[in-house]
N, C-alpha and C. Protein backbone atom coordinates (compact mmCIF):
# COMPACT_ATOMS: atom_id res chain seq x y z
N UNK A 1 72.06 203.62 -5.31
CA UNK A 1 71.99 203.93 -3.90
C UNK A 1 71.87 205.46 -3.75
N UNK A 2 70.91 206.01 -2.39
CA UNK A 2 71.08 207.43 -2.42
C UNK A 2 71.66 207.90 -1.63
N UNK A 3 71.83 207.38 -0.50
CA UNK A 3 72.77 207.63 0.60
C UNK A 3 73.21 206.66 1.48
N UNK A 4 74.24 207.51 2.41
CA UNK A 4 74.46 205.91 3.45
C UNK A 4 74.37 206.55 4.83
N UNK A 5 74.15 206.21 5.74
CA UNK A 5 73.88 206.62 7.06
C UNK A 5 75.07 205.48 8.03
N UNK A 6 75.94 206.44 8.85
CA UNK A 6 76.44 206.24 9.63
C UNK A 6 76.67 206.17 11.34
N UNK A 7 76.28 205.64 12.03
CA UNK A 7 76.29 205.31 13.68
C UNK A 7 77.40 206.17 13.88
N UNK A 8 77.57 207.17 14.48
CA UNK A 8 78.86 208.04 14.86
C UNK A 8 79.15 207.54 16.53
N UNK A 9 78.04 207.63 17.81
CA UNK A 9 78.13 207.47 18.46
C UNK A 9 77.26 208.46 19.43
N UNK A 10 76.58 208.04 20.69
CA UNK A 10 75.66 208.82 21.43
C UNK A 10 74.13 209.12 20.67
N UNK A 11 73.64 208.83 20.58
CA UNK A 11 72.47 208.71 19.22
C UNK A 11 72.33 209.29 18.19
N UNK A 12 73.85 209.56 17.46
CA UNK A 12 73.85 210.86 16.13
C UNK A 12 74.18 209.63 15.03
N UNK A 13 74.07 210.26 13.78
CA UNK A 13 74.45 209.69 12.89
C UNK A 13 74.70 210.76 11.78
N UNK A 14 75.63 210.34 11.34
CA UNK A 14 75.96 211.03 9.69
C UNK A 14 75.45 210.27 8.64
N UNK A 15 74.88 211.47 8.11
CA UNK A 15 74.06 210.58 6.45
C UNK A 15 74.72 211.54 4.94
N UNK A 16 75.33 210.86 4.35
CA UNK A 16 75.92 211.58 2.94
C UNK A 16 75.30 211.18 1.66
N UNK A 17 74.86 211.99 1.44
CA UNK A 17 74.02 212.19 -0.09
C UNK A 17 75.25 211.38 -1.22
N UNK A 18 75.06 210.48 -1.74
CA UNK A 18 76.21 210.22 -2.33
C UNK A 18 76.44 210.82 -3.71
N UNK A 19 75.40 211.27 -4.59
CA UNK A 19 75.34 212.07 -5.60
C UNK A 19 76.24 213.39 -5.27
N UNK A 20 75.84 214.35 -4.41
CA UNK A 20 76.38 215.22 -4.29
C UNK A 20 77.71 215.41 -3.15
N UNK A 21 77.40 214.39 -1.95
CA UNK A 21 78.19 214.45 -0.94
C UNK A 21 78.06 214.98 0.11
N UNK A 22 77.23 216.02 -0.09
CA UNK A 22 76.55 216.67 0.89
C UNK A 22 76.17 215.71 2.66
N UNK A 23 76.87 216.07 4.00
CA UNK A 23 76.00 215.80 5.04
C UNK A 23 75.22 216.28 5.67
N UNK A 24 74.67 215.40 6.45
CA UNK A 24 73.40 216.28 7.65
C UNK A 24 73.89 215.00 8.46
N UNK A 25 73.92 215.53 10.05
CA UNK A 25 73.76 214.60 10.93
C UNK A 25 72.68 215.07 11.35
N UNK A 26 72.31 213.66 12.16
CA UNK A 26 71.13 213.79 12.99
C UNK A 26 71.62 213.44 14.83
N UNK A 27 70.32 214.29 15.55
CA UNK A 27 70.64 213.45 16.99
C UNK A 27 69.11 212.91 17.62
N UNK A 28 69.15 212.42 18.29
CA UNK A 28 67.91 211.59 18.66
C UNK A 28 67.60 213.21 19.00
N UNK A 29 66.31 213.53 19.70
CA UNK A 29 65.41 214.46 20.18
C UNK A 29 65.72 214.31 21.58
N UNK A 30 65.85 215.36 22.52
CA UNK A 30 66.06 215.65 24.13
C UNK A 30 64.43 214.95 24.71
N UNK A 31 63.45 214.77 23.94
CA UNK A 31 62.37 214.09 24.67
C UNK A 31 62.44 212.33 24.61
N UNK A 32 63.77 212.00 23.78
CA UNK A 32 63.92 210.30 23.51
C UNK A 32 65.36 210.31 23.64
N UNK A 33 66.14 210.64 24.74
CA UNK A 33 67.29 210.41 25.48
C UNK A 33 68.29 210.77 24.47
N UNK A 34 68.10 211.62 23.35
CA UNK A 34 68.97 212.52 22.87
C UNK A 34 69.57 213.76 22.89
N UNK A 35 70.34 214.48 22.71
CA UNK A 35 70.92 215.71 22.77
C UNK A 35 70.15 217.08 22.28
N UNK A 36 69.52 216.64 21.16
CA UNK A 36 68.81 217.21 19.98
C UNK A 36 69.49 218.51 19.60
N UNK A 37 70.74 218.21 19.47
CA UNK A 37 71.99 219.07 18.90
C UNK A 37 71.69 219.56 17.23
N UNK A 38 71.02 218.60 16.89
CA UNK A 38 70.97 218.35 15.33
C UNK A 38 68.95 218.02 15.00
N UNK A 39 69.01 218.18 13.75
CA UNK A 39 68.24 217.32 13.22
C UNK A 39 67.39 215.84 13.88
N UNK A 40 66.20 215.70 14.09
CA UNK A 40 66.45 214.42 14.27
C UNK A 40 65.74 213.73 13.37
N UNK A 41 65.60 211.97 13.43
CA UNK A 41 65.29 211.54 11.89
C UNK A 41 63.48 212.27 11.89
N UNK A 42 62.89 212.05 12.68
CA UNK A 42 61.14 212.67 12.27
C UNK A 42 61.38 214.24 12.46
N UNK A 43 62.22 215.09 12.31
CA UNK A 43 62.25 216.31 12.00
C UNK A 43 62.71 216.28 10.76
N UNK A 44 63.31 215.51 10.49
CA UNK A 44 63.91 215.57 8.65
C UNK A 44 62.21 214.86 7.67
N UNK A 45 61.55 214.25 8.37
CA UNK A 45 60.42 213.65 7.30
C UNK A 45 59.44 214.63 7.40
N UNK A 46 59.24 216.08 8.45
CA UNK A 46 58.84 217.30 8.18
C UNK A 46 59.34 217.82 7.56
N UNK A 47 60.37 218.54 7.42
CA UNK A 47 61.32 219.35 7.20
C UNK A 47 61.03 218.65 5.38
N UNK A 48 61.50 217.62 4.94
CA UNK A 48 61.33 217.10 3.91
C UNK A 48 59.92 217.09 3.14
N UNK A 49 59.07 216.98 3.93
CA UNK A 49 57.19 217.13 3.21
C UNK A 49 57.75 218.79 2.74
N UNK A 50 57.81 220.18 4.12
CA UNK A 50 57.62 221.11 3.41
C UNK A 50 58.98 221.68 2.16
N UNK A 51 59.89 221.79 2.31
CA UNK A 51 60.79 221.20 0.96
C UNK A 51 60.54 221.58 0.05
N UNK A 52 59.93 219.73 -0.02
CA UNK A 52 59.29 219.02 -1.53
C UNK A 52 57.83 219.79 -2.16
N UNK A 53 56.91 220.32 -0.83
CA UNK A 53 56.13 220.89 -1.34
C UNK A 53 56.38 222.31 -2.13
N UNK A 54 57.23 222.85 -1.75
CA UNK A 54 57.53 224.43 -1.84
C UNK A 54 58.40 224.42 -3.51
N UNK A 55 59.00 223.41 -3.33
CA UNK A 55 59.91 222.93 -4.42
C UNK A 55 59.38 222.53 -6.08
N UNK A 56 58.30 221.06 -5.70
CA UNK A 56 57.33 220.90 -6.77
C UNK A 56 56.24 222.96 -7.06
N UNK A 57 55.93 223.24 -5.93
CA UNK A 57 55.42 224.59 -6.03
C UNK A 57 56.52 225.32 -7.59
N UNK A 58 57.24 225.29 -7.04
CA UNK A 58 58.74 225.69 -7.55
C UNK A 58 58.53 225.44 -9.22
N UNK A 59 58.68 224.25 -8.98
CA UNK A 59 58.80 223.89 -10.21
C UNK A 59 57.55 223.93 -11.40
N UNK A 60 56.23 223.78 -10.98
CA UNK A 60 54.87 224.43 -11.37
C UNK A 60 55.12 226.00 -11.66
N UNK A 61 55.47 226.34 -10.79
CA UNK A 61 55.70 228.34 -11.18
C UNK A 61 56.62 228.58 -12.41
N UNK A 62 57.84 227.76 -12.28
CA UNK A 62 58.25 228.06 -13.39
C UNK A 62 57.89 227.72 -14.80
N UNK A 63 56.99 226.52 -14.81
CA UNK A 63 56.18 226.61 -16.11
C UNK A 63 55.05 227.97 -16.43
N UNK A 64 54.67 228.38 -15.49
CA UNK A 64 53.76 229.65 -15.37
C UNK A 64 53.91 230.69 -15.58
N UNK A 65 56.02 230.70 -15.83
CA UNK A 65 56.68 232.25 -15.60
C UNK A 65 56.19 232.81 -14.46
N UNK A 66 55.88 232.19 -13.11
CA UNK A 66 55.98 232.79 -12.05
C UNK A 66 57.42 232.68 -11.20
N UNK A 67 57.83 233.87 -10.36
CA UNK A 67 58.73 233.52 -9.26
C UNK A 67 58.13 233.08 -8.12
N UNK A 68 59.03 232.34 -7.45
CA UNK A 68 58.30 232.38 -6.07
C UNK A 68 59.45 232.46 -5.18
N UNK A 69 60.63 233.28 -5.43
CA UNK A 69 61.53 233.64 -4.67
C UNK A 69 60.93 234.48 -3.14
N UNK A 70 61.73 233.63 -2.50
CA UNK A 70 61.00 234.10 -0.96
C UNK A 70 60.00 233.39 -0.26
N UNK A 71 59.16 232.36 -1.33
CA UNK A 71 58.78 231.79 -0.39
C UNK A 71 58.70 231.26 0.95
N UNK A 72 58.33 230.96 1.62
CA UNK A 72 58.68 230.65 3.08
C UNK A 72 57.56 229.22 3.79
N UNK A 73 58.21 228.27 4.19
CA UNK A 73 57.24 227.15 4.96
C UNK A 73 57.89 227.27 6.63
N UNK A 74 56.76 227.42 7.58
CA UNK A 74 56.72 227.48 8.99
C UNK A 74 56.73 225.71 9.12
N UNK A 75 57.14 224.66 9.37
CA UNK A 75 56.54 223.30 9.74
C UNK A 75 57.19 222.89 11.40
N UNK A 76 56.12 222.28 11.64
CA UNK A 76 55.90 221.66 12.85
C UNK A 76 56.02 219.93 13.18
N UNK A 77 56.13 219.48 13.64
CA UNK A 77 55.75 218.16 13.59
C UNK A 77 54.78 217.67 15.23
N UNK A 78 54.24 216.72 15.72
CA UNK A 78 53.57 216.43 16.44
C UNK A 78 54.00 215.25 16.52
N UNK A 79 54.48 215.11 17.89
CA UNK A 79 54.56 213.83 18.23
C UNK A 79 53.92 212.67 18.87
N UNK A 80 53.31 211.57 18.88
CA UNK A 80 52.46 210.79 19.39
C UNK A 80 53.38 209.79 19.96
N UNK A 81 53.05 208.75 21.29
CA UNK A 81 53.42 207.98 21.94
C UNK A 81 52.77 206.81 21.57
N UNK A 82 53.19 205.72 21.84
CA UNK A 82 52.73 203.69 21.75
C UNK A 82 51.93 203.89 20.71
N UNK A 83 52.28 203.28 19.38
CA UNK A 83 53.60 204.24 19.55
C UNK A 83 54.66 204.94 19.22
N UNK A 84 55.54 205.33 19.83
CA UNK A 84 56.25 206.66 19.04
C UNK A 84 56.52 206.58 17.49
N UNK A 85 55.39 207.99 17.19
CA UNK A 85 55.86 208.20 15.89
C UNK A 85 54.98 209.40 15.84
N UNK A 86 54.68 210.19 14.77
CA UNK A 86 54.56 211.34 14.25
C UNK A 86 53.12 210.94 14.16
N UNK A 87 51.78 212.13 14.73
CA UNK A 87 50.96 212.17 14.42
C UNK A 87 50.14 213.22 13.64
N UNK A 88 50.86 214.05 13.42
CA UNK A 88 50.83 215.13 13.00
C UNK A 88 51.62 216.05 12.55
N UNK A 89 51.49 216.93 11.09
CA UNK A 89 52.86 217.53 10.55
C UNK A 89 51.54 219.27 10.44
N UNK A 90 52.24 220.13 10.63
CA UNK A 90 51.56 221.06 10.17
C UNK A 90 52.21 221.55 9.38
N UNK A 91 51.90 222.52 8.74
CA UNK A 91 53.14 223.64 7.28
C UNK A 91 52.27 224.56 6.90
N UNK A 92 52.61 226.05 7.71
CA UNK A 92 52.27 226.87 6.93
C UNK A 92 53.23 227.39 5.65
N UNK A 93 52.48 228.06 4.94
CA UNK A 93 53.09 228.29 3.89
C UNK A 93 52.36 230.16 3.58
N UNK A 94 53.85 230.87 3.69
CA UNK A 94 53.87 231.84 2.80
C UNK A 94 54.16 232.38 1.98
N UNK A 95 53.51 232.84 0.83
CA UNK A 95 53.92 232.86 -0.54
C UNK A 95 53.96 234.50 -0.51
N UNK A 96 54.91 234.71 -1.64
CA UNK A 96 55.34 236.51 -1.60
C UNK A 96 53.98 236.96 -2.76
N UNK A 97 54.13 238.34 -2.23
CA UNK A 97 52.94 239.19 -3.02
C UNK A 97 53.67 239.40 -4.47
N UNK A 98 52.44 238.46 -5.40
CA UNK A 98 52.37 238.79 -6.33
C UNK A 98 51.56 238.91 -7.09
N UNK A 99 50.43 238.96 -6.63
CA UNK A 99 49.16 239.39 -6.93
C UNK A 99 48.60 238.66 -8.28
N UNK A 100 48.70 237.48 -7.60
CA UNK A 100 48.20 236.11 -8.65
C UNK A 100 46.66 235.73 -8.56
N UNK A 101 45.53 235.52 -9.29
CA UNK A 101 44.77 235.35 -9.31
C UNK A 101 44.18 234.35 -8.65
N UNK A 102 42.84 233.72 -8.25
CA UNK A 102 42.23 232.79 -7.17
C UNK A 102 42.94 231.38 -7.83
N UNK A 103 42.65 231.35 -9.46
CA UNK A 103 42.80 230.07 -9.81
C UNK A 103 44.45 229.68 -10.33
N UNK A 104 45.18 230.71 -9.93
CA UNK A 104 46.70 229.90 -10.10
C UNK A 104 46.98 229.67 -8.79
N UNK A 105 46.37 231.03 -8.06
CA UNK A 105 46.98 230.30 -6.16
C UNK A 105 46.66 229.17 -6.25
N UNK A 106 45.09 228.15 -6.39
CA UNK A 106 44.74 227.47 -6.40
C UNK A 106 45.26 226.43 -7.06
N UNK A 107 45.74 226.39 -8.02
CA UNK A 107 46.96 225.12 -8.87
C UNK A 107 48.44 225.08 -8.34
N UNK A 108 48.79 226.55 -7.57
CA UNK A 108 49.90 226.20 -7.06
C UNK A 108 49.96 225.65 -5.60
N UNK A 109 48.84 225.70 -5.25
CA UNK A 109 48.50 224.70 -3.66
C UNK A 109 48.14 223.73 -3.83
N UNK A 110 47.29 223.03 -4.97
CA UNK A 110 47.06 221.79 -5.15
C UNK A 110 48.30 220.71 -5.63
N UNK A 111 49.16 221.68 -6.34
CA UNK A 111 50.37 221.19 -6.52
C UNK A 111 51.05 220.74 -5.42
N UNK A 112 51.11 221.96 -4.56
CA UNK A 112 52.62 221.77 -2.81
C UNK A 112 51.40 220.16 -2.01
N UNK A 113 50.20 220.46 -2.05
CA UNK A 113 49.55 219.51 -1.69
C UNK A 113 49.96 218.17 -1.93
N UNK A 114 50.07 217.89 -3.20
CA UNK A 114 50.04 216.86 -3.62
C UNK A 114 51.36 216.17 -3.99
N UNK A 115 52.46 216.87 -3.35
CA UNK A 115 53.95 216.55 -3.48
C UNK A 115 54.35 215.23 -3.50
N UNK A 116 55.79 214.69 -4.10
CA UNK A 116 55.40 213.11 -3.65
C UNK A 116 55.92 212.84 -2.09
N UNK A 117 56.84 213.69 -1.34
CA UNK A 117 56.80 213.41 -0.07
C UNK A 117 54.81 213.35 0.54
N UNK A 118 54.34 214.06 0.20
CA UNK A 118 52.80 214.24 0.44
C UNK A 118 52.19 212.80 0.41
N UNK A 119 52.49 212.27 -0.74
CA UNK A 119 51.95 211.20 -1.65
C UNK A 119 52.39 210.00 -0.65
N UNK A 120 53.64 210.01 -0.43
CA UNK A 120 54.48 209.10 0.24
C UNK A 120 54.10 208.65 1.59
N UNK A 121 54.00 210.03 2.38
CA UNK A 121 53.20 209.42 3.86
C UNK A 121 51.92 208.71 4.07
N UNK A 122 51.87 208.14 5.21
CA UNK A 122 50.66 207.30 5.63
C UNK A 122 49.48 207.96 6.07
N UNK A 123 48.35 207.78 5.50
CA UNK A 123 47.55 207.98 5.46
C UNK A 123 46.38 208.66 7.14
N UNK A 124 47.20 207.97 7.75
CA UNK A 124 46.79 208.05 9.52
C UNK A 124 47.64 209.35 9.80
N UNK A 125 48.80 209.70 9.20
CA UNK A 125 49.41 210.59 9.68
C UNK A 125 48.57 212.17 9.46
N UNK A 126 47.86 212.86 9.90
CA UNK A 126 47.00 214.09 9.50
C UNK A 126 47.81 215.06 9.54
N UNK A 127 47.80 216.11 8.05
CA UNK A 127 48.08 217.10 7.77
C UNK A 127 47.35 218.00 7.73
N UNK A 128 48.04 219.33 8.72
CA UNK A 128 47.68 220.58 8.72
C UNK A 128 48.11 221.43 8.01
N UNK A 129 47.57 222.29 6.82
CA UNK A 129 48.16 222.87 5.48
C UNK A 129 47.39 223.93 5.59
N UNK A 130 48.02 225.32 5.59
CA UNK A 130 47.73 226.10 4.85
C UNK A 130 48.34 227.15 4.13
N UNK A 131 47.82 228.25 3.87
CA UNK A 131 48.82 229.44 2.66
C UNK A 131 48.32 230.65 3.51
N UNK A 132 48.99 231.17 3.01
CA UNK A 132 48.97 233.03 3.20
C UNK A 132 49.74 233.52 1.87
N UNK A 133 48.60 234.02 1.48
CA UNK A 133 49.58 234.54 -0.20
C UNK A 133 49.14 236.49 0.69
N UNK A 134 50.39 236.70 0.47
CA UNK A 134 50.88 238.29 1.00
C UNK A 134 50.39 238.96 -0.54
């Protein structure tokens, strides 16, 4: 099991990583009769694409002996009606100056691209991706 998610009350919930223990609550969104105090669950399946992308990035660099301390992802999400669900995720991505050549930028974006949160979403859902290498 990886976690468990709990009904707290008013549309929040607590979710605990059970490996580590770690929580995050969530609250519904102020545009779907929530508070949006917190997190809500389709801000965590953004929030989670850019992550995983920056992360697998992560983990590619360090086979490369690159850092990529500092990186930075801007993400957005887009919401669509009937119905409700996510039609759109954008993620910019800025990477720190390190004056890496065309074809590693290029393996390290095809990498954040191809993340398995990436892998994982539906196909209808359209992603807006891009980089700024400083």
């Amino acid at each position: 099991m990886t976690a468990t998610v709990q009904y707290e009350s008013d549309l929040r919930t607590t979710c605990i990583h059970l490996q580590s223990g770690t929580a995050i609550e969530t609250d519904a969104p102020t545009d779907n009769k929530g508070k949006g105090e917190r997190f809500s669950p389709t801000d965590l399946i953004a929030t989670g694409l850019a992550a995983c992308m920056i992360t697998t990035m992560g983990i590619k660099a360090q086979t490369m002996d690159i850092v990529l301390d500092g990186a930075k992802v801007e993400v957005t999400k887009v919401m669509l009606s009937e119905p409700r669900r996510i039609g759109k995720i954008i993620a910019h991505l800025t990477m720190p100056a390190l004056g890496l050549d065309e074809k590693t930028k290029t393996i390290l974006e095809r990498i954040g691209n191809g993340c398995p949160v990436a892998k994982s979403l539906h196909p209808d859902l359209a992603l807006d991706i891009n980089y700024t290498w400083l």
